[in-house]
N, C-alpha and C. Protein backbone atom coordinates (compact mmCIF):
# COMPACT_ATOMS: atom_id res chain seq x y z
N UNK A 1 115.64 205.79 98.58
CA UNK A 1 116.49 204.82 99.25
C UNK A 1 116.47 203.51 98.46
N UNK A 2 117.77 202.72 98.01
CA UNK A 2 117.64 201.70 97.53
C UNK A 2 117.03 200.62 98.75
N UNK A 3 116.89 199.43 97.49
CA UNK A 3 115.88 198.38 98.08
C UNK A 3 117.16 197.69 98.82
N UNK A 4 116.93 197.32 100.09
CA UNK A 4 118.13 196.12 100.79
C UNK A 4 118.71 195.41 100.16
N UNK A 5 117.73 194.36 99.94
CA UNK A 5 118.64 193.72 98.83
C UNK A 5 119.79 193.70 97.86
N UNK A 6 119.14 195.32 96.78
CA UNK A 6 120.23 195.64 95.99
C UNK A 6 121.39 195.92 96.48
N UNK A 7 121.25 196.43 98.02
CA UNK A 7 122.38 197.00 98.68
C UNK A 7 123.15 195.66 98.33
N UNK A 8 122.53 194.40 99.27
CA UNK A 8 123.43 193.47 99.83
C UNK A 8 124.24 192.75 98.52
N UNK A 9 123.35 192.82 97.50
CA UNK A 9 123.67 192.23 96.20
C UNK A 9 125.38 193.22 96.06
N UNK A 10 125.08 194.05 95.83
CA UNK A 10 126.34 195.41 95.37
C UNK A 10 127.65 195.07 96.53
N UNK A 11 127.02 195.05 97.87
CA UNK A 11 128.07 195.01 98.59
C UNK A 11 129.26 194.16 98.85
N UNK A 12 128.17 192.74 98.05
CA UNK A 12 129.35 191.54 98.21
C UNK A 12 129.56 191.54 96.75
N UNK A 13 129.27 192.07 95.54
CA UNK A 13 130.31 192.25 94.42
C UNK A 13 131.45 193.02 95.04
N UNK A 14 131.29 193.97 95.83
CA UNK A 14 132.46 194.84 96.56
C UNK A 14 133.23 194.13 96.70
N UNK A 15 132.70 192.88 97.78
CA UNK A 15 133.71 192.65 98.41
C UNK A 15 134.67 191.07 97.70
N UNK A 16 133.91 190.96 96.31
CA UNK A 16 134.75 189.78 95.44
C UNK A 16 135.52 190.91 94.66
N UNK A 17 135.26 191.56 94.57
CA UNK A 17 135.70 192.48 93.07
C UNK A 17 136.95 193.39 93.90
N UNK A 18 136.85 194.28 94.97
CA UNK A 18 137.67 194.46 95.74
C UNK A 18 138.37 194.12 96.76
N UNK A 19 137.74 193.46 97.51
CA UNK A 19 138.56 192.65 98.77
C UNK A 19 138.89 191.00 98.29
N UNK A 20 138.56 190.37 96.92
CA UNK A 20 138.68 189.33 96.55
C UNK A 20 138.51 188.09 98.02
N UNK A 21 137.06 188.42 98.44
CA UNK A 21 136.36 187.66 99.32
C UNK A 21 134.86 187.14 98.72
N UNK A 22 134.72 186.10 99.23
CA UNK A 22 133.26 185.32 98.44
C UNK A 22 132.95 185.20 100.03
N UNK A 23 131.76 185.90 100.06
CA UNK A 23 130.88 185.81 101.25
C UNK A 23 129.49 185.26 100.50
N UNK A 24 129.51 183.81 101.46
CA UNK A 24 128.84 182.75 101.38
C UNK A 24 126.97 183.29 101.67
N UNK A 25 126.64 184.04 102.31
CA UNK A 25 125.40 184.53 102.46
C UNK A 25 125.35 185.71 103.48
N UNK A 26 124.15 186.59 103.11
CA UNK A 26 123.84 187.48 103.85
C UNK A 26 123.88 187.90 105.35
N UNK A 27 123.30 186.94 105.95
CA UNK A 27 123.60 187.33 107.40
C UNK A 27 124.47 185.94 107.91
N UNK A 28 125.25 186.00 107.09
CA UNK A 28 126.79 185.46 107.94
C UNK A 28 127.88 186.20 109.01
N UNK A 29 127.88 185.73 109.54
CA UNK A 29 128.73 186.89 110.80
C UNK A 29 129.86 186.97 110.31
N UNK A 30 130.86 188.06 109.67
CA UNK A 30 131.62 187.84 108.98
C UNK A 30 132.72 187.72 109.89
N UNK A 31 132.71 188.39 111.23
CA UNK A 31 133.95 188.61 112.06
C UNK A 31 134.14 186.78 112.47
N UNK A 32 132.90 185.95 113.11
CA UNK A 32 133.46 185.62 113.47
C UNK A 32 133.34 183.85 112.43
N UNK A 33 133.04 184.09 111.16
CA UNK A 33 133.67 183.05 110.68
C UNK A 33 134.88 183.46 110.02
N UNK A 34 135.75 184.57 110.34
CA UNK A 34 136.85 184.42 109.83
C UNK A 34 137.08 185.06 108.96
N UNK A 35 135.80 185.64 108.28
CA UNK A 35 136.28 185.86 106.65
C UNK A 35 136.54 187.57 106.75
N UNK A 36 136.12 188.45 108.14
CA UNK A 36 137.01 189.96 107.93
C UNK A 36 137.77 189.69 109.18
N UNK A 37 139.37 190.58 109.28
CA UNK A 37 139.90 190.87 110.28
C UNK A 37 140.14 192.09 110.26
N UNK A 38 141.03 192.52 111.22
CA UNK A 38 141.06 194.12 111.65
C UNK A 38 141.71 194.61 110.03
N UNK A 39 142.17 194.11 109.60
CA UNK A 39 142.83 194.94 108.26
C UNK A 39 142.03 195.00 107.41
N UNK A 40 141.27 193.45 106.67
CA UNK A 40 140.22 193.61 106.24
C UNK A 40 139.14 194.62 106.48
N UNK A 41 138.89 194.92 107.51
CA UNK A 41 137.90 195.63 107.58
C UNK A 41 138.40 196.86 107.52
N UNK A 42 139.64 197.50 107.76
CA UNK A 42 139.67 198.99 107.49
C UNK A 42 139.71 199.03 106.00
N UNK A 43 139.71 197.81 105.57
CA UNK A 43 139.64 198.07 103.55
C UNK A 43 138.45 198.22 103.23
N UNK A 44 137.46 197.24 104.19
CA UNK A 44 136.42 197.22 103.78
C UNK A 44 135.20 198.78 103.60
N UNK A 45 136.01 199.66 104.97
CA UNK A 45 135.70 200.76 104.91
C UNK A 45 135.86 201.73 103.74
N UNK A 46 137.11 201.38 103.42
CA UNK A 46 137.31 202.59 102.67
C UNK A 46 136.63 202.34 101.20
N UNK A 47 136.47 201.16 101.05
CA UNK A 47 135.82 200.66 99.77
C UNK A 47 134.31 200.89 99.96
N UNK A 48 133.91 200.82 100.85
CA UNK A 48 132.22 201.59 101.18
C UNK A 48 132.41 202.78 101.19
N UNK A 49 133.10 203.65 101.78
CA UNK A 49 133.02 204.82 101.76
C UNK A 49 133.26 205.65 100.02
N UNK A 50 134.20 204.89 99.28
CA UNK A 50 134.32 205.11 97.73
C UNK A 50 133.65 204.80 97.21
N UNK A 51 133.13 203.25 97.19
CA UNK A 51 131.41 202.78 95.73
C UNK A 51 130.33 203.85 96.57
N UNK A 52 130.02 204.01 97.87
CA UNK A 52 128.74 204.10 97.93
C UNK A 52 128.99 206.24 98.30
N UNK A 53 129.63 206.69 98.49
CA UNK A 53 130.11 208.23 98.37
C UNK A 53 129.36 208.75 99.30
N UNK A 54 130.22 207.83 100.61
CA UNK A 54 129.46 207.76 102.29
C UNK A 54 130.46 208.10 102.86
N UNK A 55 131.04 208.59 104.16
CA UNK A 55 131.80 209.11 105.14
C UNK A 55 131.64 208.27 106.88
N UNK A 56 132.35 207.04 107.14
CA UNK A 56 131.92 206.82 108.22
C UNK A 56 133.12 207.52 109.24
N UNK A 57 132.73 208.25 110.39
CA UNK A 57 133.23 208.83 111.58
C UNK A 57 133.64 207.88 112.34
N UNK A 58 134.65 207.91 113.32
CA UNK A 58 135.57 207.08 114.10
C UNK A 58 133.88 207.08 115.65
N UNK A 59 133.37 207.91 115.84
CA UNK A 59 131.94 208.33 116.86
C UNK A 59 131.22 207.47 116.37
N UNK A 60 131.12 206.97 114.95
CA UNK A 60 129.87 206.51 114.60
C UNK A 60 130.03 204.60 114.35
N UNK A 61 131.20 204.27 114.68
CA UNK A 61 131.67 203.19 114.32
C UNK A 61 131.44 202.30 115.66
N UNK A 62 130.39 201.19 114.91
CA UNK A 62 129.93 200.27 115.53
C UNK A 62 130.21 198.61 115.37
N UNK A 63 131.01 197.88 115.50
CA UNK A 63 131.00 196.90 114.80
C UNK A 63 129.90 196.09 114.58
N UNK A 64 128.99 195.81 115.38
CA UNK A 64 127.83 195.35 114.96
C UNK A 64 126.97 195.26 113.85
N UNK A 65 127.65 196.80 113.64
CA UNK A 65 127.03 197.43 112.01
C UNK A 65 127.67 197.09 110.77
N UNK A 66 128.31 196.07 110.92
CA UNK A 66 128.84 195.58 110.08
C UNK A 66 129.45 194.06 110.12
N UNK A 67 128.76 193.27 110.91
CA UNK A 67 128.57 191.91 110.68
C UNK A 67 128.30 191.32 109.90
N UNK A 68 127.66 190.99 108.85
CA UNK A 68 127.00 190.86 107.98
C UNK A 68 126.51 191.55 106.57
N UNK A 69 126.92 191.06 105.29
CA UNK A 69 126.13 192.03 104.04
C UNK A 69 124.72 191.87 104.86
N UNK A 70 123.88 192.16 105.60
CA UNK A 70 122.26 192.50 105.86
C UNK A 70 122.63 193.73 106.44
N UNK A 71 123.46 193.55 107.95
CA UNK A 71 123.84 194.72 108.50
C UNK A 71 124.70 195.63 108.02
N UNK A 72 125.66 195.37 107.07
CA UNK A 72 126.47 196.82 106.34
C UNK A 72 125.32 197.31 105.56
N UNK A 73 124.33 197.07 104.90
CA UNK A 73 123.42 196.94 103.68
C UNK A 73 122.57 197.97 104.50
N UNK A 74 122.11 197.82 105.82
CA UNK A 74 121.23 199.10 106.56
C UNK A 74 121.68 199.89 107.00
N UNK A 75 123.32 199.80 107.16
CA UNK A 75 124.09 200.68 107.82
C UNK A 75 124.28 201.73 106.54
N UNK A 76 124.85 201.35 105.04
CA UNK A 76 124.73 202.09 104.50
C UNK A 76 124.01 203.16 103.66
N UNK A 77 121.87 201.92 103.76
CA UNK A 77 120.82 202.79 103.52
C UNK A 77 121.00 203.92 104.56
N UNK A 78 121.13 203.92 105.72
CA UNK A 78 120.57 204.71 106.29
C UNK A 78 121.74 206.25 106.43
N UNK A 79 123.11 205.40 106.30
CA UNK A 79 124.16 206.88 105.69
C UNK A 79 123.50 207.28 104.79
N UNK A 80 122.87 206.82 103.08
CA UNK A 80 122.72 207.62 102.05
C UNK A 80 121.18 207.85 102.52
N UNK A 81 120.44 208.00 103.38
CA UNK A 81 119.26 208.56 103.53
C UNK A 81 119.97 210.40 104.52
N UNK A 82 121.06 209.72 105.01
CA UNK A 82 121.36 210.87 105.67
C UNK A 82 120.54 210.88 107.44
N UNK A 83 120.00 209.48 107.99
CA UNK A 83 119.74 209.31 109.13
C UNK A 83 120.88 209.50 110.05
N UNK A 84 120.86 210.03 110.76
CA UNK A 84 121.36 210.13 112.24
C UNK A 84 121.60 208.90 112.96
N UNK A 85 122.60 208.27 113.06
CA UNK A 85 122.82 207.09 113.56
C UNK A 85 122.90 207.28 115.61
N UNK A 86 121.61 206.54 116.03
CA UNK A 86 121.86 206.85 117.75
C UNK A 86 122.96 206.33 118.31
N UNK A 87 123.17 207.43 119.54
CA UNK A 87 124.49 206.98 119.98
C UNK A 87 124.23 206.14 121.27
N UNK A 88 125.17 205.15 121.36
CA UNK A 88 124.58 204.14 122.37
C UNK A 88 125.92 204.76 123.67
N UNK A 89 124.79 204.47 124.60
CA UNK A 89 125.47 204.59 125.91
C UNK A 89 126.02 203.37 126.29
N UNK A 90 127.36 203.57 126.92
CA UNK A 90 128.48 202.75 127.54
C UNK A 90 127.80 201.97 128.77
N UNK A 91 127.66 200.99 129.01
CA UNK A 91 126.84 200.15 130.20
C UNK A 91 128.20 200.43 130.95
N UNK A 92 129.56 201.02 131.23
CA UNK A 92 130.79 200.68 132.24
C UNK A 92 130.32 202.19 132.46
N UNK A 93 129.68 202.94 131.71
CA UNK A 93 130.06 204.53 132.37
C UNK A 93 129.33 204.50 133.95
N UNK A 94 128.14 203.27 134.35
CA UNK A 94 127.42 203.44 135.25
C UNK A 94 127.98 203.13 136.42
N UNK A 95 129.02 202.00 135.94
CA UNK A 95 129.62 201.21 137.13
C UNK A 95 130.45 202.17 137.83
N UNK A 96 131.17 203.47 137.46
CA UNK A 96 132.35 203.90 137.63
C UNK A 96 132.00 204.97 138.07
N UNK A 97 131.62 205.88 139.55
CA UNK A 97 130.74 207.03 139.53
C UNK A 97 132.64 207.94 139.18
N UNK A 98 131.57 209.10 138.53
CA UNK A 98 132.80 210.54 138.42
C UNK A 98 133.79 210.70 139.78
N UNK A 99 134.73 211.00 140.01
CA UNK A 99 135.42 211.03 141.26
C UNK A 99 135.10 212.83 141.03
């Protein structure tokens, strides 16, 4: 498994070199200073899924997991380790019993 770092280092050449974005530091929230939007980010996907020769699932898509070069950077160690990403339960499924 690469070292974090290198990830985060690689990921924001990604994202100058391909998305021609300069992300100012690591755990910057990218959604909400502005610098990804919904389009951005489906680029941003597909450009992770091509440098790093990862597959993310529509099931497995979290935005959280991708706030930040820290958080894409573990999101994608742990695709190329081949971890099992847990699936989080819906806090509304409780409110709503089955009819």
């Amino acid at each position: 498994m690469r070292d974090t770092r290198d990830l985060e280092e690689r990921i924001a050449e990604l994202f100058a070199d391909r998305l021609q974005i300069e992300v100012p530091a690591a755990d910057v929230d990218l959604f909400a200073a502005g610098i990804v939007d919904s389009l951005m980010f489906v680029k941003l996907l597909a450009s992770l899924e091509e440098h790093f020769s990862i597959r993310v699932s529509f099931e497995e898509l979290e935005i959280d997991d991708f706030r930040s070069l820290r958080q894409i950077a573990s999101f994608v160690a742990a695709k190329q380790a081949g971890a099992p990403k847990p699936r989080r339960v819906s806090s509304t499924s409780s409110s709503h019993p089955a009819p």
